[in-house]
PDB file of N, CA and C in Angstrom:
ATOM      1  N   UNK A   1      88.783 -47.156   1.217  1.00  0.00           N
ATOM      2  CA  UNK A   1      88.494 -45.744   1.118  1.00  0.00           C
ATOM      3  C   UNK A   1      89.802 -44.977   1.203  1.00  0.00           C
ATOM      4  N   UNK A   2      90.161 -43.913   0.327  1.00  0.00           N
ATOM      5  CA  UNK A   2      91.161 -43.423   0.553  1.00  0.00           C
ATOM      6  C   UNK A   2      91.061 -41.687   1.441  1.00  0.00           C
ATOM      7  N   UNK A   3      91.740 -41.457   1.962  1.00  0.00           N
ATOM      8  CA  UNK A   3      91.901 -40.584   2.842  1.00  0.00           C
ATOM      9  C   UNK A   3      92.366 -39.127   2.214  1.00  0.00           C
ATOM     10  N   UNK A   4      91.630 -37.915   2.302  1.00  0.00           N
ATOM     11  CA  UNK A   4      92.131 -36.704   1.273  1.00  0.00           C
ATOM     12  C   UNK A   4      92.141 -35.582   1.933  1.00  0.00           C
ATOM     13  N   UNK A   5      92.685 -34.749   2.214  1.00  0.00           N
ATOM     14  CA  UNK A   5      92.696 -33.142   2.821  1.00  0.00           C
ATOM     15  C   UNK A   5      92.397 -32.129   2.238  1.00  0.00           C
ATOM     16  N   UNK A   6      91.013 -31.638   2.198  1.00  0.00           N
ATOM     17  CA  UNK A   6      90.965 -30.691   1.330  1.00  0.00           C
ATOM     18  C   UNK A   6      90.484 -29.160   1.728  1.00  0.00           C
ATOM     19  N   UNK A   7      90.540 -28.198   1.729  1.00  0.00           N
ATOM     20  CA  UNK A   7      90.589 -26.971   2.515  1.00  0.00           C
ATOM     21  C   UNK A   7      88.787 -26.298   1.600  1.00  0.00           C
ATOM     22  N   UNK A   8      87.978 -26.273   2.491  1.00  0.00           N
ATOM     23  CA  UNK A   8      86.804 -25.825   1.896  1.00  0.00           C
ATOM     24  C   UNK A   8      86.427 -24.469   2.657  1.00  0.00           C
ATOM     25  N   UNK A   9      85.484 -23.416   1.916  1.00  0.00           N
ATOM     26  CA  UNK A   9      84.852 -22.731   3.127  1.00  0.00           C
ATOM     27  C   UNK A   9      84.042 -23.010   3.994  1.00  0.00           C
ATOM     28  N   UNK A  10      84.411 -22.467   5.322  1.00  0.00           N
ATOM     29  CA  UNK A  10      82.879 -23.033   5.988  1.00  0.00           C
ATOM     30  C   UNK A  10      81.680 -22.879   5.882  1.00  0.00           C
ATOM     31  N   UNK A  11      81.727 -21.499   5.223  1.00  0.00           N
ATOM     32  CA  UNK A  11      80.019 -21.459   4.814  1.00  0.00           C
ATOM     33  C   UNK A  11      79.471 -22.217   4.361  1.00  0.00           C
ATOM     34  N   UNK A  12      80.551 -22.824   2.834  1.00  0.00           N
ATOM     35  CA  UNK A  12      79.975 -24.000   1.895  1.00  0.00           C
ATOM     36  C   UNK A  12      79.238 -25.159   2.591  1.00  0.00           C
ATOM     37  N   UNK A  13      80.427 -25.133   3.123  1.00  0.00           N
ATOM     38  CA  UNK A  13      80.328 -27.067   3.999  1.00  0.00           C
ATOM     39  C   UNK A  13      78.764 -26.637   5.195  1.00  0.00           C
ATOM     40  N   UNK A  14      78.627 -25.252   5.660  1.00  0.00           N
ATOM     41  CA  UNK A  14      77.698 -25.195   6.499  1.00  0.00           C
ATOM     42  C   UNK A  14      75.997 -25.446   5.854  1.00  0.00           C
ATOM     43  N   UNK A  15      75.979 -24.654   4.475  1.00  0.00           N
ATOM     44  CA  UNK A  15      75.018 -24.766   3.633  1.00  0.00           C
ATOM     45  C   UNK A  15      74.890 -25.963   3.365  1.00  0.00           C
ATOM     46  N   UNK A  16      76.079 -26.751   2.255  1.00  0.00           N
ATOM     47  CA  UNK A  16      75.966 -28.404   2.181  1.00  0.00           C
ATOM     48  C   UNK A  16      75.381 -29.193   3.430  1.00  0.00           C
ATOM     49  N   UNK A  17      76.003 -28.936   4.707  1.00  0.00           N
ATOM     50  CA  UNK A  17      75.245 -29.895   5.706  1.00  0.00           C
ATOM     51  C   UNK A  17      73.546 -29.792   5.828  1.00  0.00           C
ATOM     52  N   UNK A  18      73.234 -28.236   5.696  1.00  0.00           N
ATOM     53  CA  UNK A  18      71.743 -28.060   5.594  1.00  0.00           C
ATOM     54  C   UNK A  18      70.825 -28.743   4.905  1.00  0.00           C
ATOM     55  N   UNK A  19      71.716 -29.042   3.694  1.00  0.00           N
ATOM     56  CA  UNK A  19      70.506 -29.252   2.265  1.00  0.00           C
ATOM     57  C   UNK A  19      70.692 -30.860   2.297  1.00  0.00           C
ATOM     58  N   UNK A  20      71.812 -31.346   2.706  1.00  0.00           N
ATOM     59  CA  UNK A  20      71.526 -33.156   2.294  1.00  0.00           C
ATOM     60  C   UNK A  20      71.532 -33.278   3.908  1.00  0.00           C
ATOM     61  N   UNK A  21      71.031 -34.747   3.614  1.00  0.00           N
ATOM     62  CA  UNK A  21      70.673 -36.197   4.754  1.00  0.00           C
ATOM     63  C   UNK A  21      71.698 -36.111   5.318  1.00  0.00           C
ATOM     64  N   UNK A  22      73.006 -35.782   5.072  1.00  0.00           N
ATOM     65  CA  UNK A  22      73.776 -36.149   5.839  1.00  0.00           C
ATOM     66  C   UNK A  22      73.832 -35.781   7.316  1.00  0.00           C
ATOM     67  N   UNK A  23      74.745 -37.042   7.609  1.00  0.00           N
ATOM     68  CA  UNK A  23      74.810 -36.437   9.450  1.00  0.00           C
ATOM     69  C   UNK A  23      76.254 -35.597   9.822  1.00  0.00           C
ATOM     70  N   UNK A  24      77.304 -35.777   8.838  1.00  0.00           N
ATOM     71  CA  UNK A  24      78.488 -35.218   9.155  1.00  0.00           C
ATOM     72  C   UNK A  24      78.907 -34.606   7.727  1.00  0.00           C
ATOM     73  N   UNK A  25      80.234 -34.185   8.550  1.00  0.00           N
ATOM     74  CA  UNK A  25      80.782 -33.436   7.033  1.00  0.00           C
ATOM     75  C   UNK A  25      81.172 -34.226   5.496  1.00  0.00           C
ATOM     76  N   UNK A  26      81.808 -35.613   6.197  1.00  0.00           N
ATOM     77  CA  UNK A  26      82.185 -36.087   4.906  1.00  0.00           C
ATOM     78  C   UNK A  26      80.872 -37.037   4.313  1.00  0.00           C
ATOM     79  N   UNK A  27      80.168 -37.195   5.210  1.00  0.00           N
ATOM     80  CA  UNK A  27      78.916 -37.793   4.327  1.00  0.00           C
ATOM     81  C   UNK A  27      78.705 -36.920   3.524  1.00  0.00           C
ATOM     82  N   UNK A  28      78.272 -35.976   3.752  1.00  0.00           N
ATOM     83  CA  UNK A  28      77.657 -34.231   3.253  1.00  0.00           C
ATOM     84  C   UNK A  28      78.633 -34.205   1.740  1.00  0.00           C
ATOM     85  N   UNK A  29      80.033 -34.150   2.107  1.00  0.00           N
ATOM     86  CA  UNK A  29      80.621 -34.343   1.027  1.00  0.00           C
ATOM     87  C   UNK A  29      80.425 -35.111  -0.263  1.00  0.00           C
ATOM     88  N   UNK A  30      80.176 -36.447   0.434  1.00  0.00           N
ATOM     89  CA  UNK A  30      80.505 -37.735  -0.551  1.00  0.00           C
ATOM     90  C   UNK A  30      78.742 -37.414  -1.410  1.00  0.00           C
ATOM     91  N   UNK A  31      77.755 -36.985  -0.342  1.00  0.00           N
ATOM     92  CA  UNK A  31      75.988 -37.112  -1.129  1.00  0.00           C
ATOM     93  C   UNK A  31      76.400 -36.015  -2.187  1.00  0.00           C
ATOM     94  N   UNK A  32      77.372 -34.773  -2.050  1.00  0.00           N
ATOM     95  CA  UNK A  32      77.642 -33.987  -2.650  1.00  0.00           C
ATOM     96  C   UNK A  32      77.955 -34.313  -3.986  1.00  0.00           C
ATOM     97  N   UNK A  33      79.385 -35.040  -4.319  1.00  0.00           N
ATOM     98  CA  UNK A  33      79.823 -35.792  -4.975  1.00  0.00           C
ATOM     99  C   UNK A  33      79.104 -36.803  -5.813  1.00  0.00           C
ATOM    100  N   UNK A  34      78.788 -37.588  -5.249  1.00  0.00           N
ATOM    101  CA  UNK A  34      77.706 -38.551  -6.177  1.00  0.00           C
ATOM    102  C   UNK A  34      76.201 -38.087  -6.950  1.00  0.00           C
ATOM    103  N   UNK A  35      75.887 -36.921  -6.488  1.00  0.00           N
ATOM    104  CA  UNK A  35      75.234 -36.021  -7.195  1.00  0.00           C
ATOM    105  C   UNK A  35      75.311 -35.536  -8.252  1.00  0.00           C
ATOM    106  N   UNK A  36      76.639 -34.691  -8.370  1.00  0.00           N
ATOM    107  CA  UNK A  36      76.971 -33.817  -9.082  1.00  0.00           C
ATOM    108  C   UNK A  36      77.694 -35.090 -10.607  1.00  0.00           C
ATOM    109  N   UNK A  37      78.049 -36.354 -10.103  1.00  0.00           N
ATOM    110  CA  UNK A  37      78.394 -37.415 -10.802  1.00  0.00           C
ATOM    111  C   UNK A  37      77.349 -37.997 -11.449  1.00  0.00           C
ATOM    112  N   UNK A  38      75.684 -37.897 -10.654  1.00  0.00           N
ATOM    113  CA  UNK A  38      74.781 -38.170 -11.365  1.00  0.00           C
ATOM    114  C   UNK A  38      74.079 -37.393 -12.814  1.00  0.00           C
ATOM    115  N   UNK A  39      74.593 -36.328 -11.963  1.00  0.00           N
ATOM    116  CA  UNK A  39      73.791 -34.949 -12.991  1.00  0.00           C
ATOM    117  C   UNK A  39      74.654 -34.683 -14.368  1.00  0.00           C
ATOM    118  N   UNK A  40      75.873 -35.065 -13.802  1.00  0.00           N
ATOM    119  CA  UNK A  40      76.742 -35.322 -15.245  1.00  0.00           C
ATOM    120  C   UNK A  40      76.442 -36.289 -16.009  1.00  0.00           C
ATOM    121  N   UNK A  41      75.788 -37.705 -15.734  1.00  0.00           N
ATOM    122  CA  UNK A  41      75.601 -38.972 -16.531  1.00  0.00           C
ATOM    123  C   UNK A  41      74.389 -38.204 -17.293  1.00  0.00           C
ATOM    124  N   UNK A  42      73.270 -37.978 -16.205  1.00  0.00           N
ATOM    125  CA  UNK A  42      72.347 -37.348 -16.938  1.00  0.00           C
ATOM    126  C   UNK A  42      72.338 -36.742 -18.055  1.00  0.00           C
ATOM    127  N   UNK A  43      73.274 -36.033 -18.106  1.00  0.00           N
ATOM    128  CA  UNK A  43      73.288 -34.699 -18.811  1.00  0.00           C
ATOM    129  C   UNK A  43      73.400 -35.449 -20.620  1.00  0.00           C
ATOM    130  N   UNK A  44      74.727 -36.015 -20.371  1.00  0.00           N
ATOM    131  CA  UNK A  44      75.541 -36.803 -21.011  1.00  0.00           C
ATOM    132  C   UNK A  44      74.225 -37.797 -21.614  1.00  0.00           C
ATOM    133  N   UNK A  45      73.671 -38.327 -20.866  1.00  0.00           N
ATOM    134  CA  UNK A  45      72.125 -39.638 -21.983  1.00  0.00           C
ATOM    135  C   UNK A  45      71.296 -38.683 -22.268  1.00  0.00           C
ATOM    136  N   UNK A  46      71.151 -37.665 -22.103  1.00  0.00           N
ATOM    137  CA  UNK A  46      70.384 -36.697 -22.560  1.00  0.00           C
ATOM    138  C   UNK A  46      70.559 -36.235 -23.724  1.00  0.00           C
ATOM    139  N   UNK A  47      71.726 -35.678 -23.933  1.00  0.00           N
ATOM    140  CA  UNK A  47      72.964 -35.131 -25.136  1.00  0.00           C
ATOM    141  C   UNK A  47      72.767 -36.427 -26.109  1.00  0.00           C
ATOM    142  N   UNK A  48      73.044 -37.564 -25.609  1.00  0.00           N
ATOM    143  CA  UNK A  48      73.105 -38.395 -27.130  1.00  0.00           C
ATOM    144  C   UNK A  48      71.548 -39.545 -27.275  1.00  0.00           C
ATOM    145  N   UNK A  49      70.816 -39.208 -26.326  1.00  0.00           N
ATOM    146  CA  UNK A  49      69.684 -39.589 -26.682  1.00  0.00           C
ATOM    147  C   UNK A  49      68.861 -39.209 -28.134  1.00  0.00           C
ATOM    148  N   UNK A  50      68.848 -40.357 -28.785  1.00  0.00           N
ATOM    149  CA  UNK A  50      68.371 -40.208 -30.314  1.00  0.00           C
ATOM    150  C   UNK A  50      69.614 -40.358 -31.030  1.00  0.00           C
ATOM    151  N   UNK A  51      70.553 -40.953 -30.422  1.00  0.00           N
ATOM    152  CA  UNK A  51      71.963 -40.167 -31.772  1.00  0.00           C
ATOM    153  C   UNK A  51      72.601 -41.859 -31.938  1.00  0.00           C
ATOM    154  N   UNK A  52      72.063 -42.795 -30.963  1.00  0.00           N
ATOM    155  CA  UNK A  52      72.594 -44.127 -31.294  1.00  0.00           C
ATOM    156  C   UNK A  52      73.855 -44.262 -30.797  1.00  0.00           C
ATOM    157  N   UNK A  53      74.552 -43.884 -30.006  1.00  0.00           N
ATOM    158  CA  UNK A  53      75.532 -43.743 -29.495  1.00  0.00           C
ATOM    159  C   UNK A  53      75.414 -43.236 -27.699  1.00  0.00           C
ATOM    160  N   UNK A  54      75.852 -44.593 -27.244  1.00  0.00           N
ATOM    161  CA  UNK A  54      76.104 -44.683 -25.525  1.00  0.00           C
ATOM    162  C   UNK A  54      77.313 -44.699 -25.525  1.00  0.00           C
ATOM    163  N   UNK A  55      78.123 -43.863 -24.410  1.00  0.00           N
ATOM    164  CA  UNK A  55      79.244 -43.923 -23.593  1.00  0.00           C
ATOM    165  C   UNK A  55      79.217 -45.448 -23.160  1.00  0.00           C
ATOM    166  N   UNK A  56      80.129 -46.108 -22.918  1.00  0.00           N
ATOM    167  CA  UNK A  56      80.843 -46.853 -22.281  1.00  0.00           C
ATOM    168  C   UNK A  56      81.154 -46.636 -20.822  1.00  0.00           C
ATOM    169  N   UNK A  57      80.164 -46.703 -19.633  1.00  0.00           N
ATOM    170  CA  UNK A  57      80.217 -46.490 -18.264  1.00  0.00           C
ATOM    171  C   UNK A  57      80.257 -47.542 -17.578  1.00  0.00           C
ATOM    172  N   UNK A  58      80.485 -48.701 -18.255  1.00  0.00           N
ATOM    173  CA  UNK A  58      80.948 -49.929 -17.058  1.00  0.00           C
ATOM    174  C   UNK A  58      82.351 -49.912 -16.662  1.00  0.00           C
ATOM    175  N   UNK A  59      82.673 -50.275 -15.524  1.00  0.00           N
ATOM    176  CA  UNK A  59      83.857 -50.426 -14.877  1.00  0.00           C
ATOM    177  C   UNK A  59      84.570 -52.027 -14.582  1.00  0.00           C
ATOM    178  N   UNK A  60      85.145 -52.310 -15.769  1.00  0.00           N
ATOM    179  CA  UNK A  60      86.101 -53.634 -16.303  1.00  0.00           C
ATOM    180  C   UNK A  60      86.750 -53.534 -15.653  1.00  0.00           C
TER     181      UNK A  60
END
């Protein structure tokens, strides 16, 4: 895991802790993150659904 410093508001981070499972801040973060990473894939098989053409999302 790599280690990052990043300067947020607290409101944000106070709201984020509300709405996910998490128990701390950087969980809160990371459910944050992998979300917003999901909703992008989504978006993305959505967009070329019907068009015969998949992205390449494996990690070689």
């Amino acid at each position: 895991m790599k280690r990052t410093t990043v300067t947020l508001p607290r409101e944000l981070v106070d709201e984020l802790l509300e709405v996910t499972p998490a128990k701390n801040k950087t969980q809160a973060v990371i459910v944050a993150i992998q979300e917003r990473i999901k909703r992008k894939k989504m978006e993305t098989i959505k967009r070329l659904a019907g068009h015969g053409r998949w992205p390449n999302t494996s990690k070689a």
